[in-house]
PDB file of N, CA and C in Angstrom:
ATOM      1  N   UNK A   1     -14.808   5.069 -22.539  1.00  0.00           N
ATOM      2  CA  UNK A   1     -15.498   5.217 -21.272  1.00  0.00           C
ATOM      3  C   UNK A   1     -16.248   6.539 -21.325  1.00  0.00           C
ATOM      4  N   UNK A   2     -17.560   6.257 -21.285  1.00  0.00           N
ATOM      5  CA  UNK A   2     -18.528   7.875 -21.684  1.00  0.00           C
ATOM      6  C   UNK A   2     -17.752   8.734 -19.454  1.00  0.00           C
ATOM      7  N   UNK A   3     -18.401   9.809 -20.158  1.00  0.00           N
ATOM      8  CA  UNK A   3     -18.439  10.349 -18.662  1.00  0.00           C
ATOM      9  C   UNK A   3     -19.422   9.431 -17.432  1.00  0.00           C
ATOM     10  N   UNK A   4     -20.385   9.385 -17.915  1.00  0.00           N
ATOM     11  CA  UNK A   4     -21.095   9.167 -16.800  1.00  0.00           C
ATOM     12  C   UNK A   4     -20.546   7.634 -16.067  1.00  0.00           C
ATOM     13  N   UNK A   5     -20.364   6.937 -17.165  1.00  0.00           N
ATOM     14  CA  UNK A   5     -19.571   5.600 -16.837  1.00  0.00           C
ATOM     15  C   UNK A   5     -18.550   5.541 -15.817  1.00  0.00           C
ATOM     16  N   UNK A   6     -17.663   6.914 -16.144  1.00  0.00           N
ATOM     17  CA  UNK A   6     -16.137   6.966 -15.133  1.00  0.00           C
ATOM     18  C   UNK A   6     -16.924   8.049 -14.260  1.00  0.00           C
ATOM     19  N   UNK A   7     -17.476   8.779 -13.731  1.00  0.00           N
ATOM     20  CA  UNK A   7     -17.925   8.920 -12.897  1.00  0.00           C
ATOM     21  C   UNK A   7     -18.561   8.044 -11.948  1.00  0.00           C
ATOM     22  N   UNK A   8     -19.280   7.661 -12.211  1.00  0.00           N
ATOM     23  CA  UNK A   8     -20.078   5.783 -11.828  1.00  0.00           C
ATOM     24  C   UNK A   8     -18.655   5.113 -11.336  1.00  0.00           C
ATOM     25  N   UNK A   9     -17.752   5.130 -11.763  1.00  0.00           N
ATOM     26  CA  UNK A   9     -16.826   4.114 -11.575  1.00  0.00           C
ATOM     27  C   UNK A   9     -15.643   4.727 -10.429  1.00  0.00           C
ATOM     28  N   UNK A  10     -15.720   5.682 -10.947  1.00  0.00           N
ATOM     29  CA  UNK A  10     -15.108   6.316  -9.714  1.00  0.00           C
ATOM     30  C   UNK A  10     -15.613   6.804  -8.528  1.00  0.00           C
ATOM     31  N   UNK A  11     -16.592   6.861  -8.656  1.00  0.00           N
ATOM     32  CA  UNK A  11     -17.506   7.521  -7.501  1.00  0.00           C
ATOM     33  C   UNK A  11     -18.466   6.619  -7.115  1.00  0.00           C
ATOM     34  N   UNK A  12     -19.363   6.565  -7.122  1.00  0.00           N
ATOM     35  CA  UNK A  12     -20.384   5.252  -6.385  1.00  0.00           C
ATOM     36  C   UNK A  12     -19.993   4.196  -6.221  1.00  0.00           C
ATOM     37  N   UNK A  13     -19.349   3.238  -7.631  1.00  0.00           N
ATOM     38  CA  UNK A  13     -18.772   1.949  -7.741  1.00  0.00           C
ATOM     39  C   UNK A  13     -17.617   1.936  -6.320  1.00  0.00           C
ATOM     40  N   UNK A  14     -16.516   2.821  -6.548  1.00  0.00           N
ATOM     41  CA  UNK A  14     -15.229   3.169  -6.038  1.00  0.00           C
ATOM     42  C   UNK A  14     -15.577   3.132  -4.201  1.00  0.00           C
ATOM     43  N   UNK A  15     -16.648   4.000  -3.684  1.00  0.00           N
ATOM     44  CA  UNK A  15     -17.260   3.693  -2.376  1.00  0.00           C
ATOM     45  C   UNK A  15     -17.771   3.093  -2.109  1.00  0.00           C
ATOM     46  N   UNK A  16     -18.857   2.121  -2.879  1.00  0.00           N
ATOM     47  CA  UNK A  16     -19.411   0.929  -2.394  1.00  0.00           C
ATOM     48  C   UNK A  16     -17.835  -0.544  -2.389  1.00  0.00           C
ATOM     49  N   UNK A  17     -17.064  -0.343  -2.954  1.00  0.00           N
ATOM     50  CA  UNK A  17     -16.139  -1.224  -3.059  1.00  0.00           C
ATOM     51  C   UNK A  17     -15.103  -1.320  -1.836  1.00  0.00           C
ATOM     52  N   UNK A  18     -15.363   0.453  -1.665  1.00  0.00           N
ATOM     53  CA  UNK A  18     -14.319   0.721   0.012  1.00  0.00           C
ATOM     54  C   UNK A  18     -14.731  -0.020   1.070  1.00  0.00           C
ATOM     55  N   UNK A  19     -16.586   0.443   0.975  1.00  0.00           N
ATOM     56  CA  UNK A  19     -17.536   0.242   2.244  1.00  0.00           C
ATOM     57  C   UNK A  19     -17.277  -1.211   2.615  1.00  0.00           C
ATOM     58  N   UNK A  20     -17.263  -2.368   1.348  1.00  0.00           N
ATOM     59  CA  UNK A  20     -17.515  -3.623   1.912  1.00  0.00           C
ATOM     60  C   UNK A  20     -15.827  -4.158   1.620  1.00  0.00           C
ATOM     61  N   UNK A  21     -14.793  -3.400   1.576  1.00  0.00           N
ATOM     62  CA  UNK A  21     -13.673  -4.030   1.732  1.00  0.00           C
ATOM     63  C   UNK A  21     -12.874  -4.602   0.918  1.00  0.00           C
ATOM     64  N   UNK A  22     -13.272  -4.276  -0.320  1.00  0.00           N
ATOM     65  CA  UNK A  22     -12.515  -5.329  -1.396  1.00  0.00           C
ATOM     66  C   UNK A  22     -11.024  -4.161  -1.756  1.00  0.00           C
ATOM     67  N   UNK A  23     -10.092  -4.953  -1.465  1.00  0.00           N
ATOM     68  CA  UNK A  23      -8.858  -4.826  -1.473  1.00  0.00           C
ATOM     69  C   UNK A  23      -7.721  -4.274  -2.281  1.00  0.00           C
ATOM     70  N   UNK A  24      -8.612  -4.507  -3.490  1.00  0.00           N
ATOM     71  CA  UNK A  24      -7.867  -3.329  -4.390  1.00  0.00           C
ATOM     72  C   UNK A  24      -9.282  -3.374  -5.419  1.00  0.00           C
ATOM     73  N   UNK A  25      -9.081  -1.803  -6.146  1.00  0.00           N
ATOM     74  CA  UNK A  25     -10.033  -1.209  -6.917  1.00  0.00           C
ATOM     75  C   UNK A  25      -9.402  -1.245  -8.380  1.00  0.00           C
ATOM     76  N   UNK A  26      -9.635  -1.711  -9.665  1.00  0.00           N
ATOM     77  CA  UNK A  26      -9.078  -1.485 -10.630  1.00  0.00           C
ATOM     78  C   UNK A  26      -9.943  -0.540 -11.598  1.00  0.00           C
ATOM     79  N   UNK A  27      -9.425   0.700 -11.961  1.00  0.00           N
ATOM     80  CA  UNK A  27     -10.351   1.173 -13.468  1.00  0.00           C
ATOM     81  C   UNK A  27      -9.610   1.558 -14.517  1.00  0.00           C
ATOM     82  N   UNK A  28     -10.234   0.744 -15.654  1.00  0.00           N
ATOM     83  CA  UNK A  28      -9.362   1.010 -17.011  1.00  0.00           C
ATOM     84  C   UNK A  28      -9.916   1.681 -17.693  1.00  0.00           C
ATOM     85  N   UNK A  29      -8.655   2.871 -17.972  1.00  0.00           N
ATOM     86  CA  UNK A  29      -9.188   3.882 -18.912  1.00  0.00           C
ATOM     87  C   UNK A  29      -8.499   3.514 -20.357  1.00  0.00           C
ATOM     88  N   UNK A  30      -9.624   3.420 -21.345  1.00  0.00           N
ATOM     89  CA  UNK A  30      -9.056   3.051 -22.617  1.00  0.00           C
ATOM     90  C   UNK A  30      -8.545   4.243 -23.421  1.00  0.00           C
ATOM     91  N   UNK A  31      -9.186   5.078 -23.414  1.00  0.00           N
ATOM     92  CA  UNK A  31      -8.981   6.472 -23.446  1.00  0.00           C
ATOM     93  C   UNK A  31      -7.630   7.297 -23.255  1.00  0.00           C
ATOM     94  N   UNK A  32      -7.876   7.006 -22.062  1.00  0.00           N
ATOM     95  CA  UNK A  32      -6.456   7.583 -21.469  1.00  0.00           C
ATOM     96  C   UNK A  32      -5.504   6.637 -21.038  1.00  0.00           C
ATOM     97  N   UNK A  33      -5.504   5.352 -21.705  1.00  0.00           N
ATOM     98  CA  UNK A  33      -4.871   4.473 -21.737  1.00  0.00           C
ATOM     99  C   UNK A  33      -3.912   4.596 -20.467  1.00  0.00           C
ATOM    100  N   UNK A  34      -4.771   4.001 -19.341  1.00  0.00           N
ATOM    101  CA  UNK A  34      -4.079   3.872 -18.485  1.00  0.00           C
ATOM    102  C   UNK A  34      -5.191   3.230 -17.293  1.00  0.00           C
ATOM    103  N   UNK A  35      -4.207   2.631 -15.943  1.00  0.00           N
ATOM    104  CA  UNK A  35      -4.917   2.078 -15.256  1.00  0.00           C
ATOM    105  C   UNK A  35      -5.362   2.352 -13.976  1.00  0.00           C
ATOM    106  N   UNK A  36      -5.998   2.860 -13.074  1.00  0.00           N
ATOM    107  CA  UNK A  36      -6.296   3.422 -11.966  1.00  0.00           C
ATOM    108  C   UNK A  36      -6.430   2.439 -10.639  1.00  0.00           C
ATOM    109  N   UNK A  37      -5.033   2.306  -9.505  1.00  0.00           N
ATOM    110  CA  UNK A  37      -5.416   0.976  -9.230  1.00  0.00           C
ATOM    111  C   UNK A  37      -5.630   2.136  -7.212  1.00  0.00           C
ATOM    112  N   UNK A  38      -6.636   1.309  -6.684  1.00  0.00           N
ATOM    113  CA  UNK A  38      -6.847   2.270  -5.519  1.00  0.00           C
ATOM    114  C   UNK A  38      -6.804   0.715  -4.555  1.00  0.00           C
ATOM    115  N   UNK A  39      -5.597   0.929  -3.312  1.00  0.00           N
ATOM    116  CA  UNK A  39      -5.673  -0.278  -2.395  1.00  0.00           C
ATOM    117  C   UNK A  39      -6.105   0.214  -1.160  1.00  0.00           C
ATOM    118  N   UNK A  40      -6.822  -0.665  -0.864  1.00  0.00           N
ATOM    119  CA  UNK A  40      -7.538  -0.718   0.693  1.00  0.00           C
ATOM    120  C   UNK A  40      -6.642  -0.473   1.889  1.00  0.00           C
ATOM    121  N   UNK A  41      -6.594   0.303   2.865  1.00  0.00           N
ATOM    122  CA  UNK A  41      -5.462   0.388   3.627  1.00  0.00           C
ATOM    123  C   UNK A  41      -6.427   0.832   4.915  1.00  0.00           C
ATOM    124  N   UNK A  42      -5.994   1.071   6.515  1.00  0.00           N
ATOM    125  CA  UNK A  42      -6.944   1.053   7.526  1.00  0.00           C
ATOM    126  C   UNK A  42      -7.640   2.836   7.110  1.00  0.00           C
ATOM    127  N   UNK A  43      -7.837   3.592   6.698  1.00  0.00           N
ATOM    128  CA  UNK A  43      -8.203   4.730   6.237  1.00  0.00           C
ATOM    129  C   UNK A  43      -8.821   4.966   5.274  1.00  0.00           C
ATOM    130  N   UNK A  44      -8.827   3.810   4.411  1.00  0.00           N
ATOM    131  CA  UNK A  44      -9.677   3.931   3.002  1.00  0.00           C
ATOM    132  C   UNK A  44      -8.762   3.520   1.999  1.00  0.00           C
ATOM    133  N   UNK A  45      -9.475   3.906   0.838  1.00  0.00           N
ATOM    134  CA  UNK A  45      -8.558   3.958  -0.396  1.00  0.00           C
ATOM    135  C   UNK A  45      -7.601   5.149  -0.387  1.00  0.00           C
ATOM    136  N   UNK A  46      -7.365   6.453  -0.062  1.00  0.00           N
ATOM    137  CA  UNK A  46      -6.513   7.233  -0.570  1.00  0.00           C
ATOM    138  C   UNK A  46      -6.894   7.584  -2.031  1.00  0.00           C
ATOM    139  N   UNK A  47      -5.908   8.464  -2.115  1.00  0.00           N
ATOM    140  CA  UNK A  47      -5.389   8.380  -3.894  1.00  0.00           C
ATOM    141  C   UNK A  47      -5.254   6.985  -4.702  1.00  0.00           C
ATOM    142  N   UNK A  48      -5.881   6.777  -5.654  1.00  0.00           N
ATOM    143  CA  UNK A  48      -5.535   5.713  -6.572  1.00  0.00           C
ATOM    144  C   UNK A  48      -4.193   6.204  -7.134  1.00  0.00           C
ATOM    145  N   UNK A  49      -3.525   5.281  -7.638  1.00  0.00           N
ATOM    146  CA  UNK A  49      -1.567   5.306  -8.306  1.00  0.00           C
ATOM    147  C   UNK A  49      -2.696   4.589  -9.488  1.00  0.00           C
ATOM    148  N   UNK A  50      -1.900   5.647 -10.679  1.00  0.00           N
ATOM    149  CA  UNK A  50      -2.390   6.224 -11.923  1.00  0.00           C
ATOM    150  C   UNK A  50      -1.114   5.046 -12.616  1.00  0.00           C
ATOM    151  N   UNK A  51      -1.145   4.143 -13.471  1.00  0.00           N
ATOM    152  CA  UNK A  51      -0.493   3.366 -14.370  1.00  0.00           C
ATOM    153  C   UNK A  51      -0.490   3.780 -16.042  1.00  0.00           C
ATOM    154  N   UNK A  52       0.622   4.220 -16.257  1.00  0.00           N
ATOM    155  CA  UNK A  52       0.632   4.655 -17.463  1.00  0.00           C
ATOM    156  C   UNK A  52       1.133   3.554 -18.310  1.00  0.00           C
ATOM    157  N   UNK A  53       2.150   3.559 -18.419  1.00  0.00           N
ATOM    158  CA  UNK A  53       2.589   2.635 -19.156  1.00  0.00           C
ATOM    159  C   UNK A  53       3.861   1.337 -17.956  1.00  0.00           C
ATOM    160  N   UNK A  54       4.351   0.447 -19.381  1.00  0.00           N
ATOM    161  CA  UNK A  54       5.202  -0.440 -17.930  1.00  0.00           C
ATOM    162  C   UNK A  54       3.732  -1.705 -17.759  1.00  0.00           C
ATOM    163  N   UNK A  55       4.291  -2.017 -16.426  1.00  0.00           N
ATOM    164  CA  UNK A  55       3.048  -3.212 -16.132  1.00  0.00           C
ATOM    165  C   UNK A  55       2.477  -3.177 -15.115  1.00  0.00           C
ATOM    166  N   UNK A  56       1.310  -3.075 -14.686  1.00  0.00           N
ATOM    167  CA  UNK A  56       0.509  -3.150 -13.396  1.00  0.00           C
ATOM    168  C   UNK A  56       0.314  -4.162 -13.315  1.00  0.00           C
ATOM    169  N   UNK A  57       0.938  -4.365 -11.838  1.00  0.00           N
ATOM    170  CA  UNK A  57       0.750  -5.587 -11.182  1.00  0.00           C
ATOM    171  C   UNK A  57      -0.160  -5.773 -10.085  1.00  0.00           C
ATOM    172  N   UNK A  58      -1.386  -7.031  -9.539  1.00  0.00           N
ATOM    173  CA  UNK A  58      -2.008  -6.892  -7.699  1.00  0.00           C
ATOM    174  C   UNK A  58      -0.991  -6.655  -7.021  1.00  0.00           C
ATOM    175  N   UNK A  59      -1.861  -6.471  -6.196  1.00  0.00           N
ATOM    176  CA  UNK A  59      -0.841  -6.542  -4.969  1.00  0.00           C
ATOM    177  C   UNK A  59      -1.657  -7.759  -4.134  1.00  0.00           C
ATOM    178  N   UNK A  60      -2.826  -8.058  -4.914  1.00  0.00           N
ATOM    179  CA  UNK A  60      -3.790  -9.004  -3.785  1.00  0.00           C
ATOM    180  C   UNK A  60      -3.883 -10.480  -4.586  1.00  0.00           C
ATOM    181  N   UNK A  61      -3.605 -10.376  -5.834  1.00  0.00           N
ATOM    182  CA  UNK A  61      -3.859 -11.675  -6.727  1.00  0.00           C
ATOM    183  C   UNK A  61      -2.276 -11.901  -7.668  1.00  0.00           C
ATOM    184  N   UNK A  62      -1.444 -12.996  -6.633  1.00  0.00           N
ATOM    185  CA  UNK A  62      -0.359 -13.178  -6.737  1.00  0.00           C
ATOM    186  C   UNK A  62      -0.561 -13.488  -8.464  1.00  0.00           C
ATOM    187  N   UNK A  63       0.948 -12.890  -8.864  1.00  0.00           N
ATOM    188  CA  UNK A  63       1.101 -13.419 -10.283  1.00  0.00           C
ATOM    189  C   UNK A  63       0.239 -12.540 -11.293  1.00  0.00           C
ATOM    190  N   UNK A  64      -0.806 -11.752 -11.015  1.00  0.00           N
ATOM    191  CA  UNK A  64      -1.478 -11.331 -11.574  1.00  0.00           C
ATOM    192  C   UNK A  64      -0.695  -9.848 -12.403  1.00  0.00           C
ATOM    193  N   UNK A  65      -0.699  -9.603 -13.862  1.00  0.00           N
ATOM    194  CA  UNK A  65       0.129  -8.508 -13.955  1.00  0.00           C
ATOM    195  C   UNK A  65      -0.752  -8.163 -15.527  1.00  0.00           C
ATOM    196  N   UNK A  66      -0.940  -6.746 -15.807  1.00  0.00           N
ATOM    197  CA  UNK A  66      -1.005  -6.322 -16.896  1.00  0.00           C
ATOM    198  C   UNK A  66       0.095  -5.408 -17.687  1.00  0.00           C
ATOM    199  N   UNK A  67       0.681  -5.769 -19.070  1.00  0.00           N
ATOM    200  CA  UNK A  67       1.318  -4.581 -19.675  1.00  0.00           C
ATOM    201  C   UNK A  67       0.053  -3.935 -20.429  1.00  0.00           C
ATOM    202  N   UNK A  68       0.367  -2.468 -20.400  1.00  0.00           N
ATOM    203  CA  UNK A  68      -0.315  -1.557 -20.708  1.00  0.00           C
ATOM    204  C   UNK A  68       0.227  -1.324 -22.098  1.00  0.00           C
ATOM    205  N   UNK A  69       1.021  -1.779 -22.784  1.00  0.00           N
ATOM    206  CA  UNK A  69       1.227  -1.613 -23.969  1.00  0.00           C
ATOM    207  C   UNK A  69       0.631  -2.732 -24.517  1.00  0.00           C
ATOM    208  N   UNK A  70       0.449  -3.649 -24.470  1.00  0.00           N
ATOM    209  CA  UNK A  70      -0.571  -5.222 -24.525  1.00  0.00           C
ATOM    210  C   UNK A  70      -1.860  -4.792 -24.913  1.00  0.00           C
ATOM    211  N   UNK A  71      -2.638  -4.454 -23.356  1.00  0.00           N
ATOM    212  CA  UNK A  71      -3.782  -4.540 -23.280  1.00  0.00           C
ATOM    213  C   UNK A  71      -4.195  -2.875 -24.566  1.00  0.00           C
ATOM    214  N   UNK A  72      -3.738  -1.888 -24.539  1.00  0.00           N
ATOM    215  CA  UNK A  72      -4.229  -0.487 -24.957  1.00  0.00           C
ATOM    216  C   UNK A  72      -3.634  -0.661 -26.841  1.00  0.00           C
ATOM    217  N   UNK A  73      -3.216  -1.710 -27.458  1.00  0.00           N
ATOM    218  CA  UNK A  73      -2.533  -1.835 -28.757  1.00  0.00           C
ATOM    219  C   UNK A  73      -3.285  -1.554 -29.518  1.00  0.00           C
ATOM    220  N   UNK A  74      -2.939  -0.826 -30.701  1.00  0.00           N
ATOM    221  CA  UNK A  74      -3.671  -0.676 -31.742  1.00  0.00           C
ATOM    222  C   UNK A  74      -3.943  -1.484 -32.177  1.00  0.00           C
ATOM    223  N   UNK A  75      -5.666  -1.490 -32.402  1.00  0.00           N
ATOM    224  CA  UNK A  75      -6.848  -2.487 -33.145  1.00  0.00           C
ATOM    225  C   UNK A  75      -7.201  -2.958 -32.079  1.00  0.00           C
ATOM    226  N   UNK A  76      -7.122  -3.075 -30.952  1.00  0.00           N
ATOM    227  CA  UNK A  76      -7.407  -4.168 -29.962  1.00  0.00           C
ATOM    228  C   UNK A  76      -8.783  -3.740 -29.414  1.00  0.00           C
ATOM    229  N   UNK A  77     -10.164  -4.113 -29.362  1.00  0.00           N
ATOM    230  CA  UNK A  77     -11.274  -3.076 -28.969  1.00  0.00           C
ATOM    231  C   UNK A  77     -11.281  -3.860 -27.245  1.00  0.00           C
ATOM    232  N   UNK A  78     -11.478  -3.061 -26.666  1.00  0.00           N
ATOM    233  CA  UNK A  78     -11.333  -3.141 -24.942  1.00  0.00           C
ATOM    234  C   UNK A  78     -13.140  -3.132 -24.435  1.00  0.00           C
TER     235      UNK A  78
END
């Protein structure tokens, strides 16, 4: 993920996503192998909860779950 990309993604992407409501925000850092998940609540997003390792799960798309040792494996290009 260059800079300008996770900037973009955190910042413009991340507020246009608040503005119109979508319910949870996901950004994957391959890098920093980890997952940035930010949920919609009556105030905004808040702080995104930082996923290191273990499994991130929705909270909005039942069943839906990533392991972070899975997706970030060596050789795997993201």
């Amino acid at each position: 993920m260059t800079m300008l990309t996770a900037r973009n993604d955190r910042g413009r992407k991340r507020t246009l996503m608040e503005r119109f409501g979508v319910r949870e925000y996901w950004v994957l850092d391959p890098r920093g192998r980890s997952i940035e998940v930010s949920r919609l609540n009556r105030g905004g997003y808040g702080e995104p909860v930082v996923v290191f390792r273990g499994g991130c799960a929705s909270s909005v798309v039942t069943g839906f779950e990533i392991e972070l040792a899975e997706l970030f494996a060596d050789g795997l290009a993201i």
